[in-house]
C-alpha atoms as a PDB file:
ATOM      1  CA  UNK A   1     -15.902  -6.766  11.117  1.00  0.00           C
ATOM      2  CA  UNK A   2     -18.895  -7.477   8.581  1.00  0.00           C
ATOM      3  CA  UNK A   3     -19.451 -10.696   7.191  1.00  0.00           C
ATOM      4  CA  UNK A   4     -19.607  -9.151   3.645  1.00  0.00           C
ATOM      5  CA  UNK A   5     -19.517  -6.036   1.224  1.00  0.00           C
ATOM      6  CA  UNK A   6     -22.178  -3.936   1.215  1.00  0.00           C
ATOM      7  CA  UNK A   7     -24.173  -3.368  -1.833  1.00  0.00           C
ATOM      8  CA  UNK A   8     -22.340  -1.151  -4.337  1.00  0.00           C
ATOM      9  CA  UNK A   9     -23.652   2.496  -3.734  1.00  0.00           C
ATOM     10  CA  UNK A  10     -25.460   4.595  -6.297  1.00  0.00           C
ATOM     11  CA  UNK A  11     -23.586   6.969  -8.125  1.00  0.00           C
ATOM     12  CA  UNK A  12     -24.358  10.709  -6.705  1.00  0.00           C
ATOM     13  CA  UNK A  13     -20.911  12.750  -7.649  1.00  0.00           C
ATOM     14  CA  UNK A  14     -20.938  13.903 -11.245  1.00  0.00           C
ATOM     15  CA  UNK A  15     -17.707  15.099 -12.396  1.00  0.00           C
ATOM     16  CA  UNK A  16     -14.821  13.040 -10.641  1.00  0.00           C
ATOM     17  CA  UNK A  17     -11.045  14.078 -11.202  1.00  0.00           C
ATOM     18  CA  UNK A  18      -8.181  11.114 -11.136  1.00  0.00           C
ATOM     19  CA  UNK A  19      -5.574  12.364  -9.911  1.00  0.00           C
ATOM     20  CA  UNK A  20      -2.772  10.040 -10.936  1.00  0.00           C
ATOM     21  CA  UNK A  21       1.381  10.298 -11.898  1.00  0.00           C
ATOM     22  CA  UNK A  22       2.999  12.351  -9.608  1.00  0.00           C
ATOM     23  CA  UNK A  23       6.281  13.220  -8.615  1.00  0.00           C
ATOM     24  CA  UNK A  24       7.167   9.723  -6.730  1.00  0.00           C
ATOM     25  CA  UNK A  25       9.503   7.061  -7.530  1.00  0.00           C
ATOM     26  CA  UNK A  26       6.095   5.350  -8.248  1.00  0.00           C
ATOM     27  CA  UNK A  27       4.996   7.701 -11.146  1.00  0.00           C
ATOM     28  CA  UNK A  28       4.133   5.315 -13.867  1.00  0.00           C
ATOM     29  CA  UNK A  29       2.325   2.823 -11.182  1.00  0.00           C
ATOM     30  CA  UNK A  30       0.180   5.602 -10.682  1.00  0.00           C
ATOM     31  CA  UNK A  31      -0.589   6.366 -14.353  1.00  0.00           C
ATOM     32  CA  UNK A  32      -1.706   3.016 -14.805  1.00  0.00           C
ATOM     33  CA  UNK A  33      -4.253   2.901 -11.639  1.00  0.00           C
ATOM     34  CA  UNK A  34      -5.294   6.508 -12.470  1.00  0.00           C
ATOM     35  CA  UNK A  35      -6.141   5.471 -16.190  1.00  0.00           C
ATOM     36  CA  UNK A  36      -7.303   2.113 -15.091  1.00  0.00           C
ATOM     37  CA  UNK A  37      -9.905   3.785 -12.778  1.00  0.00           C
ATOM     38  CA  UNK A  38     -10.527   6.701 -14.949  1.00  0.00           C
ATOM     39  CA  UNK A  39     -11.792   4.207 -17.462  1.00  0.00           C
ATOM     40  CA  UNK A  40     -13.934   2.111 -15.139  1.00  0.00           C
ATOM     41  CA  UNK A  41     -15.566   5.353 -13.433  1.00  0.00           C
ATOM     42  CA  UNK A  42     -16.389   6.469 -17.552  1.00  0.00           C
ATOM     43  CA  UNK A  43     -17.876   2.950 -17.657  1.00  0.00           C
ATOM     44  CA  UNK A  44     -19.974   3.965 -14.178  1.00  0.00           C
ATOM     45  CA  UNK A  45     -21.661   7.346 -15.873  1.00  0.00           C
ATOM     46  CA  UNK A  46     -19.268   9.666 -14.200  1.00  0.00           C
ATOM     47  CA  UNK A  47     -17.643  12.219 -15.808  1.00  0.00           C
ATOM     48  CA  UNK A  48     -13.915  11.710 -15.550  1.00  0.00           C
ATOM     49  CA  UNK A  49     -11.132  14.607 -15.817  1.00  0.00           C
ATOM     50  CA  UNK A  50      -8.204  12.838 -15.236  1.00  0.00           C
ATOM     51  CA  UNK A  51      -4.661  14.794 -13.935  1.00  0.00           C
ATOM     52  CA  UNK A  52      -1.133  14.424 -14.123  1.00  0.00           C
ATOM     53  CA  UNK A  53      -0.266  15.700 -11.003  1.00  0.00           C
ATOM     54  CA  UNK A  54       2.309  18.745 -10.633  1.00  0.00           C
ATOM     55  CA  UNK A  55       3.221  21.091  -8.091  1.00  0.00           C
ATOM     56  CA  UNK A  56       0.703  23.319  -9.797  1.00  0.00           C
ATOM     57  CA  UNK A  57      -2.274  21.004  -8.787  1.00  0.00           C
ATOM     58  CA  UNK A  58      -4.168  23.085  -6.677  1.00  0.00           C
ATOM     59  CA  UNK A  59      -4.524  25.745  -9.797  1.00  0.00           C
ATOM     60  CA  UNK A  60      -5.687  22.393 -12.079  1.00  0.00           C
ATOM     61  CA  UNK A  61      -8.434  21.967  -9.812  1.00  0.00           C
ATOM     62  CA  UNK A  62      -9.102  25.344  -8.913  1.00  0.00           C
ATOM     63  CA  UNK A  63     -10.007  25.282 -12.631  1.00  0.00           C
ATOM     64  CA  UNK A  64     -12.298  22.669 -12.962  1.00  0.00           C
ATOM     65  CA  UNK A  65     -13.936  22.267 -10.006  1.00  0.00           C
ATOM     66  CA  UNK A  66     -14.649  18.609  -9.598  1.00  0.00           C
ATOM     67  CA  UNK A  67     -17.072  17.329  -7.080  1.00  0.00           C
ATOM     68  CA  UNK A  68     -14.650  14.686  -5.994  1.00  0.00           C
ATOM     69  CA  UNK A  69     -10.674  13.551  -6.281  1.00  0.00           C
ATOM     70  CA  UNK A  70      -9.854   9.791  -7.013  1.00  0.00           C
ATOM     71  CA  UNK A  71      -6.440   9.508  -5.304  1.00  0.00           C
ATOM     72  CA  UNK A  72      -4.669   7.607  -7.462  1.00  0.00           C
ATOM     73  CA  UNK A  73      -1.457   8.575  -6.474  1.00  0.00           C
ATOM     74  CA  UNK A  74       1.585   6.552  -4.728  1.00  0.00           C
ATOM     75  CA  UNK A  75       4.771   7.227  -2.940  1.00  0.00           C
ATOM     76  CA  UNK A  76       5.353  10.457  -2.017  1.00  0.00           C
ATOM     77  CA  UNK A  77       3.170  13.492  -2.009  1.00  0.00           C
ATOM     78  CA  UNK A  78       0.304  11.648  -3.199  1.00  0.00           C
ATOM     79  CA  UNK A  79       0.636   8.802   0.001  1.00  0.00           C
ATOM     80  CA  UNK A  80       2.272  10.917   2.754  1.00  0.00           C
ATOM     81  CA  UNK A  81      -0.478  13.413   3.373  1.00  0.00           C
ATOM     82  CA  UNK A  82       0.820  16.132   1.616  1.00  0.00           C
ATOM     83  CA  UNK A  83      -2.266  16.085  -1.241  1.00  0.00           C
ATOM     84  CA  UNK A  84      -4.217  15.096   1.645  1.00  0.00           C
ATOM     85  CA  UNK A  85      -3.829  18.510   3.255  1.00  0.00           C
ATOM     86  CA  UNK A  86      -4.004  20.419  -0.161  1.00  0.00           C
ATOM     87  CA  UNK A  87      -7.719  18.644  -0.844  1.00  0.00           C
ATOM     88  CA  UNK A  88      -8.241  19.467   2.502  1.00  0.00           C
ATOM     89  CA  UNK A  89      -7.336  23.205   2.257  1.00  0.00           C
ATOM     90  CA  UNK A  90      -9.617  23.481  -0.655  1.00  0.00           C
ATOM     91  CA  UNK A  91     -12.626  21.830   0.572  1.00  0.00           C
ATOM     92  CA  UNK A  92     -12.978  19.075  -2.073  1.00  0.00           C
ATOM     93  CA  UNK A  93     -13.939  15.728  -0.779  1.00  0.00           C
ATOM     94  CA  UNK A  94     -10.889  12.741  -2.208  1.00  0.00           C
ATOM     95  CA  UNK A  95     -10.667   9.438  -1.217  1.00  0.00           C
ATOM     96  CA  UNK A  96      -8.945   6.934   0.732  1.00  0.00           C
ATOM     97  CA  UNK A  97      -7.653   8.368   4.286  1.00  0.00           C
ATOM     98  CA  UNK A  98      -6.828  11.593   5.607  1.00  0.00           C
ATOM     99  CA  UNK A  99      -3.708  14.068   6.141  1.00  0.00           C
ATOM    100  CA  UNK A 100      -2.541  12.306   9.570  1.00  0.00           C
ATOM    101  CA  UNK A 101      -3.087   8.256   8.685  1.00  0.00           C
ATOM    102  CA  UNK A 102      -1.760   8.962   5.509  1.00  0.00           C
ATOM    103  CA  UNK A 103       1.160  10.296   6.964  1.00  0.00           C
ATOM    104  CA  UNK A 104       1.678   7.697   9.957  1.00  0.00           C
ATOM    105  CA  UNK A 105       1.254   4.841   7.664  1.00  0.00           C
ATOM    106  CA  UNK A 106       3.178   6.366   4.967  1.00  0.00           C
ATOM    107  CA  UNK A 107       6.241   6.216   7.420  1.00  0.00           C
ATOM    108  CA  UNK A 108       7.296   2.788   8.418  1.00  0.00           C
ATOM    109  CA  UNK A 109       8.940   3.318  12.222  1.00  0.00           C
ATOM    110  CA  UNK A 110       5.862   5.398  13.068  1.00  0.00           C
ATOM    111  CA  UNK A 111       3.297   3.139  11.864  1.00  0.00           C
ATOM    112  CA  UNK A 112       4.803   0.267  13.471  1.00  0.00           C
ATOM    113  CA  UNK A 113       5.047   2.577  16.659  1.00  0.00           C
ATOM    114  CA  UNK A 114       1.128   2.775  16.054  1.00  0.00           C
ATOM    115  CA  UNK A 115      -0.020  -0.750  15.416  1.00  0.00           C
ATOM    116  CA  UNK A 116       2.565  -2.518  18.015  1.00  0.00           C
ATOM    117  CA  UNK A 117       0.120  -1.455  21.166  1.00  0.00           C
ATOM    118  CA  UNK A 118      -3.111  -1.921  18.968  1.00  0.00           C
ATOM    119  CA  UNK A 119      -1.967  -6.098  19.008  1.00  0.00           C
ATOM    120  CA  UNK A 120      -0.548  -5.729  15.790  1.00  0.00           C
ATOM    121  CA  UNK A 121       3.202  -7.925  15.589  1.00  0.00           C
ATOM    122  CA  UNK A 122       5.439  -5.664  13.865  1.00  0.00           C
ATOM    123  CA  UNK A 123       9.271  -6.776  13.899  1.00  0.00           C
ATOM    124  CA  UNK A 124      12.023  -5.297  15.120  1.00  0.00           C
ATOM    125  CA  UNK A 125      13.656  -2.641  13.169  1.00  0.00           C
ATOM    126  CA  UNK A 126      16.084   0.468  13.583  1.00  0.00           C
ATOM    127  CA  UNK A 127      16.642   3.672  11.656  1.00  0.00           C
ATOM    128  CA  UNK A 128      20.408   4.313   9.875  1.00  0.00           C
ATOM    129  CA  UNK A 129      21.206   6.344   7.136  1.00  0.00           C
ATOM    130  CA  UNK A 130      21.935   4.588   3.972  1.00  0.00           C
ATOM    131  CA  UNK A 131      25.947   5.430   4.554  1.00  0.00           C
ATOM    132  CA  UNK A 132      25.913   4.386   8.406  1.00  0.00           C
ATOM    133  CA  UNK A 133      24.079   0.776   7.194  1.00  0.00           C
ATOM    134  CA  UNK A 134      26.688   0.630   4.501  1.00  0.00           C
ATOM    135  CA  UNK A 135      29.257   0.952   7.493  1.00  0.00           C
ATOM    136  CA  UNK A 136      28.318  -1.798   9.595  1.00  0.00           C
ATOM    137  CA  UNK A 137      25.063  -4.722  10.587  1.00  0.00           C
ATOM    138  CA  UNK A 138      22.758  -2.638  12.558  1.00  0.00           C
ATOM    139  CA  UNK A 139      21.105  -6.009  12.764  1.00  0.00           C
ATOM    140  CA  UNK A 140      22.441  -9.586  12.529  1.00  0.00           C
ATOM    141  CA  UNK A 141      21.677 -11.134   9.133  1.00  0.00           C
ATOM    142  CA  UNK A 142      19.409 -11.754   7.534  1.00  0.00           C
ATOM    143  CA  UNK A 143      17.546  -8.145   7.892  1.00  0.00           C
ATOM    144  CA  UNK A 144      15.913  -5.638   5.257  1.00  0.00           C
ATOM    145  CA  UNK A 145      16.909  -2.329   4.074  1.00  0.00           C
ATOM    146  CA  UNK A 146      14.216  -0.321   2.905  1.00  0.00           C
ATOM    147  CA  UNK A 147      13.100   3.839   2.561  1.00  0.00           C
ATOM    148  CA  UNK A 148      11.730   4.354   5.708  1.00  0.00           C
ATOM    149  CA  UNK A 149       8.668   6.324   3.428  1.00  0.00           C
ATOM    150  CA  UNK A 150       8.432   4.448   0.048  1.00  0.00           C
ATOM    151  CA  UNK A 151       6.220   2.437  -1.026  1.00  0.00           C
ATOM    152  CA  UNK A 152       6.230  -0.452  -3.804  1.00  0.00           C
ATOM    153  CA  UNK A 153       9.181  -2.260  -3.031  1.00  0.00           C
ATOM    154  CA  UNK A 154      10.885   0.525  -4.358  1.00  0.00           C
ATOM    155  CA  UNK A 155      14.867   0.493  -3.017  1.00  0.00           C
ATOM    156  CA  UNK A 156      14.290  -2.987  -0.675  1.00  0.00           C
ATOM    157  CA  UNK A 157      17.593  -5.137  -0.368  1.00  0.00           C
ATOM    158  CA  UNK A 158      17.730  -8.304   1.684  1.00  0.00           C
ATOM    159  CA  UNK A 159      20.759  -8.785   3.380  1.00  0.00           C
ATOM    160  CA  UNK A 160      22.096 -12.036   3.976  1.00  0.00           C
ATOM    161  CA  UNK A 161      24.445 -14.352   5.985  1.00  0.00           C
ATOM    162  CA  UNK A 162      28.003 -14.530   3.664  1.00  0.00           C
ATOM    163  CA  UNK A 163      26.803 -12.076   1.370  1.00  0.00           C
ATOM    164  CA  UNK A 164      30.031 -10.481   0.094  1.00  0.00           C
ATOM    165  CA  UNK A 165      28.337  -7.156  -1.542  1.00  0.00           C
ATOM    166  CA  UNK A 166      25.805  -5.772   1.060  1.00  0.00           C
ATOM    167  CA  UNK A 167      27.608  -2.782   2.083  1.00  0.00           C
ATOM    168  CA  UNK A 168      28.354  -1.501  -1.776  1.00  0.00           C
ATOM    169  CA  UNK A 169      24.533  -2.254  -2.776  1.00  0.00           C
ATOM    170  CA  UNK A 170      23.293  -0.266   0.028  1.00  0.00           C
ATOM    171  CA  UNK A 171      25.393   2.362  -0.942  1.00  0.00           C
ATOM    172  CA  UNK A 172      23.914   2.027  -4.663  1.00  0.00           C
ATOM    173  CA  UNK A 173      20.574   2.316  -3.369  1.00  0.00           C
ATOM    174  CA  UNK A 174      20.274   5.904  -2.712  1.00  0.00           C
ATOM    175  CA  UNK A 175      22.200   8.638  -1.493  1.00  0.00           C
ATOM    176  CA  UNK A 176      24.260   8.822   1.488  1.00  0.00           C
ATOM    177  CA  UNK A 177      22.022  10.587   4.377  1.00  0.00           C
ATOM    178  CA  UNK A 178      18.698   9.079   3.161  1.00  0.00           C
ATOM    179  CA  UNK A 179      17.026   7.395   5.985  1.00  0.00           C
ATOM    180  CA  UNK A 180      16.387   3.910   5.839  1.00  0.00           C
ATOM    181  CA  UNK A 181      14.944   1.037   8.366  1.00  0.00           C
ATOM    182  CA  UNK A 182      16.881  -1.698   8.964  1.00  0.00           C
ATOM    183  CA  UNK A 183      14.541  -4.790   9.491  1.00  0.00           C
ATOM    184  CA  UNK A 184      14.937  -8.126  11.001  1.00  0.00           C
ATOM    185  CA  UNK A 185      14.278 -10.456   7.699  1.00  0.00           C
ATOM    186  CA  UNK A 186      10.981 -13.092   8.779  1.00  0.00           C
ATOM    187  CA  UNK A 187      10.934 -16.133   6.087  1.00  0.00           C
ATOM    188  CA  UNK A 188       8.158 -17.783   4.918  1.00  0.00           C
ATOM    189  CA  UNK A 189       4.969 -16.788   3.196  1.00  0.00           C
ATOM    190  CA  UNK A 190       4.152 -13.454   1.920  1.00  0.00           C
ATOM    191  CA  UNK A 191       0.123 -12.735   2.321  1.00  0.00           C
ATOM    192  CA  UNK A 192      -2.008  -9.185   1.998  1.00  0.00           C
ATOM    193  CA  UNK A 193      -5.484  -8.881   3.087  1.00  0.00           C
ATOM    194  CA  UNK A 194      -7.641  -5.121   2.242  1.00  0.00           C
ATOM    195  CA  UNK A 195      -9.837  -2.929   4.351  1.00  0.00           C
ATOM    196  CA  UNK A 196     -12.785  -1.966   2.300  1.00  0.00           C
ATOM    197  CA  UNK A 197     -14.572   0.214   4.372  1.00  0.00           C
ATOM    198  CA  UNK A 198     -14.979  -2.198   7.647  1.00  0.00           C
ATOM    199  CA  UNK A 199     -15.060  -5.346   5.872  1.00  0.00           C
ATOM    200  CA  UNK A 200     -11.952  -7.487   6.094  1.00  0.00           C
ATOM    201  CA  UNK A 201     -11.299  -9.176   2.522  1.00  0.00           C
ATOM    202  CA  UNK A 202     -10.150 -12.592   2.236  1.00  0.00           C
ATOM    203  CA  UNK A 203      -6.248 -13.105   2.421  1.00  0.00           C
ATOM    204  CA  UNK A 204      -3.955 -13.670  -0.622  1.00  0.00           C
ATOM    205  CA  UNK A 205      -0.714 -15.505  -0.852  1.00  0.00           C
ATOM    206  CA  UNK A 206       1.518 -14.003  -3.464  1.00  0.00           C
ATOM    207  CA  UNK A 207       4.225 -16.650  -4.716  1.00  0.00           C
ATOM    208  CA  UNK A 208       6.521 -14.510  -6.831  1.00  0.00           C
ATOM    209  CA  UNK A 209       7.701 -16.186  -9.859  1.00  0.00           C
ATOM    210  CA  UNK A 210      11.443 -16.260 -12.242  1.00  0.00           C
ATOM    211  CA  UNK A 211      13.395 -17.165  -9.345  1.00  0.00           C
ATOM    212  CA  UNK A 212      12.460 -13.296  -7.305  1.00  0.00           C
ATOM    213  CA  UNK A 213      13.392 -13.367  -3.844  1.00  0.00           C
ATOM    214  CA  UNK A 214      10.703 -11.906  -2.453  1.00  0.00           C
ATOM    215  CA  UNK A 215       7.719  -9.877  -3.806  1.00  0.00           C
ATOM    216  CA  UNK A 216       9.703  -7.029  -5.368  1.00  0.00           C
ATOM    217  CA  UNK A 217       8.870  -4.383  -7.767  1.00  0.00           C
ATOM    218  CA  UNK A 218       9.038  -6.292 -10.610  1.00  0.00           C
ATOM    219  CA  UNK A 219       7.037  -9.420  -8.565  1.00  0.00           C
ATOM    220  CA  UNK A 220       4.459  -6.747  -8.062  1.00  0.00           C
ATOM    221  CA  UNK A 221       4.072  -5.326 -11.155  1.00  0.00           C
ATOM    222  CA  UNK A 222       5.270  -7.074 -13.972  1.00  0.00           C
ATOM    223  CA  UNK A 223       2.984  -9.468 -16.297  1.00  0.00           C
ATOM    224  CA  UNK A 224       3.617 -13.040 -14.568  1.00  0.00           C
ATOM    225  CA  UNK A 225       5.948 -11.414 -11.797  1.00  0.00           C
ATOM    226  CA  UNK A 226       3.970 -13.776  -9.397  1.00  0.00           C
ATOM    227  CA  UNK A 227       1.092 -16.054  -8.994  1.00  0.00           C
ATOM    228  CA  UNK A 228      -2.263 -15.358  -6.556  1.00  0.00           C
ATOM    229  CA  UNK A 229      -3.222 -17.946  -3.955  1.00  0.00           C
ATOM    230  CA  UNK A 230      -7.034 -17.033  -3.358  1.00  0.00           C
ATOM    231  CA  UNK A 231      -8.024 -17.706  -1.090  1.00  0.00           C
ATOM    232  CA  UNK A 232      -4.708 -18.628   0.705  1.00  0.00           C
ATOM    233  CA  UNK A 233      -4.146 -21.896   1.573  1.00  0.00           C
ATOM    234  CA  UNK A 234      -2.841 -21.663   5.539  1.00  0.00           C
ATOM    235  CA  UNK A 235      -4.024 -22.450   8.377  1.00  0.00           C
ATOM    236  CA  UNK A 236      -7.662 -21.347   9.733  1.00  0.00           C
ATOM    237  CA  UNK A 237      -6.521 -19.689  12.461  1.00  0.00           C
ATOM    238  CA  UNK A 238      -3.460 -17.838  10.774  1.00  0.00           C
ATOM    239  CA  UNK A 239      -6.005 -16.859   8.298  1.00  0.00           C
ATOM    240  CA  UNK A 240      -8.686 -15.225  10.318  1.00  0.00           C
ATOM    241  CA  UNK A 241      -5.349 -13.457  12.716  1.00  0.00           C
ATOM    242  CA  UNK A 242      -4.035 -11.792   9.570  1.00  0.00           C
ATOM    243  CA  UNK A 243      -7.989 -10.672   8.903  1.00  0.00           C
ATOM    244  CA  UNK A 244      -8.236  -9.431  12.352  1.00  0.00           C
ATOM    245  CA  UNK A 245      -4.959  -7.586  12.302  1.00  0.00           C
ATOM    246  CA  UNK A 246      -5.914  -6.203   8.841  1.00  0.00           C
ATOM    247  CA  UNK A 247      -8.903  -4.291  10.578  1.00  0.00           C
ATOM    248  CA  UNK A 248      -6.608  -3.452  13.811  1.00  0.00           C
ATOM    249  CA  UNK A 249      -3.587  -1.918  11.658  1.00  0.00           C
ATOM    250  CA  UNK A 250      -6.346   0.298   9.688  1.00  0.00           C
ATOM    251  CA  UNK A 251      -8.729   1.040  12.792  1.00  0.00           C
ATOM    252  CA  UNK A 252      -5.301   2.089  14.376  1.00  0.00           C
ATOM    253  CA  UNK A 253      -3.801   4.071  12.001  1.00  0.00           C
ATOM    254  CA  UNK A 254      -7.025   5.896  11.683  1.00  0.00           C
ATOM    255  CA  UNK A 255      -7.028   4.761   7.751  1.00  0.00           C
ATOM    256  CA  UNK A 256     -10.211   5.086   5.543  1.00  0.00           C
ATOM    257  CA  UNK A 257     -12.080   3.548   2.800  1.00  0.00           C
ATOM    258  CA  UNK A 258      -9.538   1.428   1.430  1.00  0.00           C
ATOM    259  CA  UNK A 259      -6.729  -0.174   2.492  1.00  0.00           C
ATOM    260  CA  UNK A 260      -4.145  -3.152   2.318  1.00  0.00           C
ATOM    261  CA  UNK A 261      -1.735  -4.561   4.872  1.00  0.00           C
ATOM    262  CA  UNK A 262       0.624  -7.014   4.051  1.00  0.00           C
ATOM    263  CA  UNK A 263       2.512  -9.921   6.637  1.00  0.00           C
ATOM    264  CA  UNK A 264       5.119 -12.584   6.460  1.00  0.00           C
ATOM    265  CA  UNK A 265       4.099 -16.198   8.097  1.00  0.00           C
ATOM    266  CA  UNK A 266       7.416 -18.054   8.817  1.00  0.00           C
ATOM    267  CA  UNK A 267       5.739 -21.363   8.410  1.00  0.00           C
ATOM    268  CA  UNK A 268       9.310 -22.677   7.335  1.00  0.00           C
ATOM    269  CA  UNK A 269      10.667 -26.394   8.393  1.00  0.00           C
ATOM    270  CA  UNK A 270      11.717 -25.584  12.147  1.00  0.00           C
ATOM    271  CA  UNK A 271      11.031 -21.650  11.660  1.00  0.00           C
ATOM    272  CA  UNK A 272       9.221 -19.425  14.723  1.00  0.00           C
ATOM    273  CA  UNK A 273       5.282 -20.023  13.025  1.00  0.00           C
ATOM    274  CA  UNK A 274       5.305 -16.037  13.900  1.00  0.00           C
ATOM    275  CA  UNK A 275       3.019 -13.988  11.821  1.00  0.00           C
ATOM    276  CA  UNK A 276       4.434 -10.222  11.314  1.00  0.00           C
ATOM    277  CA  UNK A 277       2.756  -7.093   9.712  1.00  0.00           C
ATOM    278  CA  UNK A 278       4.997  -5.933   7.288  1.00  0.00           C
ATOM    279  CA  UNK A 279       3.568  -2.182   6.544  1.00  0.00           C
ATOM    280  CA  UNK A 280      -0.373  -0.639   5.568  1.00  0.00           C
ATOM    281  CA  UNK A 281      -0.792   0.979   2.227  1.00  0.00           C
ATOM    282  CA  UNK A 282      -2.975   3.023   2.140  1.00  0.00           C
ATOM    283  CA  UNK A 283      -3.258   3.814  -2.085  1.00  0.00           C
ATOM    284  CA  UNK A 284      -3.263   0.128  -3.019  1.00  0.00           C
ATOM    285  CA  UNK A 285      -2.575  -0.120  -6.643  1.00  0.00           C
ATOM    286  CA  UNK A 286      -5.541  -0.136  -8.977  1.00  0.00           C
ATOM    287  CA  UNK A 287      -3.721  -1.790 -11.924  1.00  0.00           C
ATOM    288  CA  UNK A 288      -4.371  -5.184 -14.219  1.00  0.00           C
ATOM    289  CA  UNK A 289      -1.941  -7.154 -11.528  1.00  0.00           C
ATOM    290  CA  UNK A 290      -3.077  -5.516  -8.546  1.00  0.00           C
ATOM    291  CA  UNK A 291      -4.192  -7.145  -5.437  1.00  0.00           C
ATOM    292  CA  UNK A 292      -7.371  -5.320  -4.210  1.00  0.00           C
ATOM    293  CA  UNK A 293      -9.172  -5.382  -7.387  1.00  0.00           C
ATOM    294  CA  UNK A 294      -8.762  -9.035  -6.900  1.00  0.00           C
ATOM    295  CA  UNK A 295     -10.184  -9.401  -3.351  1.00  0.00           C
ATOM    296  CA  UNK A 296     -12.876  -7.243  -4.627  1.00  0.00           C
ATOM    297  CA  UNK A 297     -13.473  -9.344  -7.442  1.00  0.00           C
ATOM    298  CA  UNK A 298     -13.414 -12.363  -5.121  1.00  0.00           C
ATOM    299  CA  UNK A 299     -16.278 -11.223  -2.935  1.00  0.00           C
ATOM    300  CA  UNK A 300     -18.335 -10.262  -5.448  1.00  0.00           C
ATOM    301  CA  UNK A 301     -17.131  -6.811  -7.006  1.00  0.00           C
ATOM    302  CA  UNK A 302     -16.463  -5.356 -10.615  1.00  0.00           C
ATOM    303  CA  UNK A 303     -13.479  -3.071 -10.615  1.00  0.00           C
ATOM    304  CA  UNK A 304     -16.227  -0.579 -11.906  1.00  0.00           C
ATOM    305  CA  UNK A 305     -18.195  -1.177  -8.745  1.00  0.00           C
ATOM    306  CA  UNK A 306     -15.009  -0.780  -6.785  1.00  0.00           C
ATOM    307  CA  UNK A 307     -13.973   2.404  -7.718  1.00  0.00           C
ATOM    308  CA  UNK A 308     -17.491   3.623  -7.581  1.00  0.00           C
ATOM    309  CA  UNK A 309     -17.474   2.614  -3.971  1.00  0.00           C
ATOM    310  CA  UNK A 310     -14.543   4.063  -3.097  1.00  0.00           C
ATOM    311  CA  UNK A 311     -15.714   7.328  -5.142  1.00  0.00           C
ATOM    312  CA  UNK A 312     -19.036   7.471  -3.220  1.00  0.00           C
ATOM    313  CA  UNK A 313     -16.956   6.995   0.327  1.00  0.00           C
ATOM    314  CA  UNK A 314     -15.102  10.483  -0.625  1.00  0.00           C
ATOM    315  CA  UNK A 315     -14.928  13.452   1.632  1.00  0.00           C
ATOM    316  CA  UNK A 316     -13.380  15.988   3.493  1.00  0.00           C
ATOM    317  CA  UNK A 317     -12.131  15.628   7.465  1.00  0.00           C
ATOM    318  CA  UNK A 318     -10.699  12.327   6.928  1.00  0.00           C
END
């Protein structure tokens, strides 16, 4: 772990395509990071082409030609590996990590199967389909229910002790046979630290706001959803843990360039003080709320110089 970034590099690529959109439940996310780095690479000198991504991407940039993709995507086929392997296939250099972390991290039970042994605390979770959760507890309450490979908060229901509708709003959520993990719930603080290359950033509390229950879609994204704690104000120890895990979750998944994990601290009157890794991300979002464009910020960063970093970090073999 490095004390600090390293100086921003110099721009070498020319012609840089953003590939942003998608086909995910997280499509107009990604529009905003792709046009919010789009812009700040046009503000670097680069010459941006920027993509709505299709299942016809691999004629787009058969097209153009672009020295380098900006992964701007999230969710599925842009997070899961799949555009990872396409890149791959055609021999232009993209950012963020490769075909197999992408996938592994992309997928909750695996990457917790990952970053357990690497001294990463995950908690304990199992695998239902939405209709068998619906049936019965597969945990005692309180637990989660999310996609097993979403990202974003997307589809995430807490279910708690006396609550009368759980079974119908799992049902709601999705259709019957889609997979989801059932997670034991961990109270307390919500707190995200990034990867940026093998620096560990500072750590973040997010405190969402208009009475959320937890750092949601909306808590994530929306103006005022919730309020940054930077640097977090916890104890030492628990702070420099969640930076070390940070760099053992990425190191472990075999992530690169950039990415974000995010962990629950039950610091709670008479809770368990256990600190948990919730998931990685590897495509943090890149938009006006976003968190890693913050740490950058924080440690001495433009969001120009962070997407130029992460543009210059590109390649193939990932």
């Amino acid at each position: 772990m490095t004390d600090k970034l390293p100086a921003p590099p110099p721009r070498t690529h020319r012609h840089v395509a953003v590939l942003m959109g998608g086909l995910s439940a997280e499509r107009e996310i990604s529009l905003k990071s792709g046009t919010a780095v789009a812009d700040a690479l046009e503000g670097e000198g680069y010459r941006v082409t920027r993509i709505d991504v299709g299942r016809d991407i691999a004629r787009h940039l058969e097209d153009i030609r672009p020295d380098v993709c900006f992964n701007a995507l999230h969710g599925r086929f842009g997070e899961d590996g799949l555009i990872q392997g396409i890149l791959e296939t055609m021999a232009i250099p993209y950012t963020h990590s490769g075909v197999l972390a992408s996938a592994l991290a992309m997928h909750k039970e695996k990457a917790k199967a990952i970053m357990q042994p690497a001294g990463v605390p995950v908690a304990e979770a199992r695998l239902a389909t939405r209709e068998d959760a619906a049936a019965a507890h597969a945990l005692p309450p309180p637990y989660v229910v999310k996609p097993v490979d979403e990202g974003s908060s997307v589809g995430v229901l807490i279910v708690r002790d006396g609550m009368n509708d759980w079974a119908k709003l799992i049902r709601d959520g999705g259709a019957p046979d889609q997979v989801v993990m059932v997670e034991r719930f961990i109270p307390g603080r919500e707190l995200t630290c990034a990867v940026i290359g093998d620096f560990a950033t500072e750590v973040i509390e997010i405190v969402p706001q208009k009475g959320l229950a937890f750092y949601d879609f909306e808590a994530k994204y929306a103006p005022g959803g919730s309020k940054h704690e930077l640097p977090a104000d916890i104890l030492p120890d628990v702070y420099q843990l969640i930076r070390k895990y940070t760099l053992a979750a990425h190191a472990s998944l075999g992530c690169r360039g950039v990415s974000r994990a995010d962990f629950r601290y039950d610091d709670t009157q008479g809770g368990t003080g256990e600190l948990i890794c919730l998931e990685v991300n590897t495509q943090p979002g890149m938009t006006g709320t976003s968190l890693v464009p913050e740490l950058a910020a924080y440690a001495g960063w433009s969001f120009g110089q962070l997407a130029r970093w992460i543009v210059e970090d590109a390649s193939c073999s990932r």
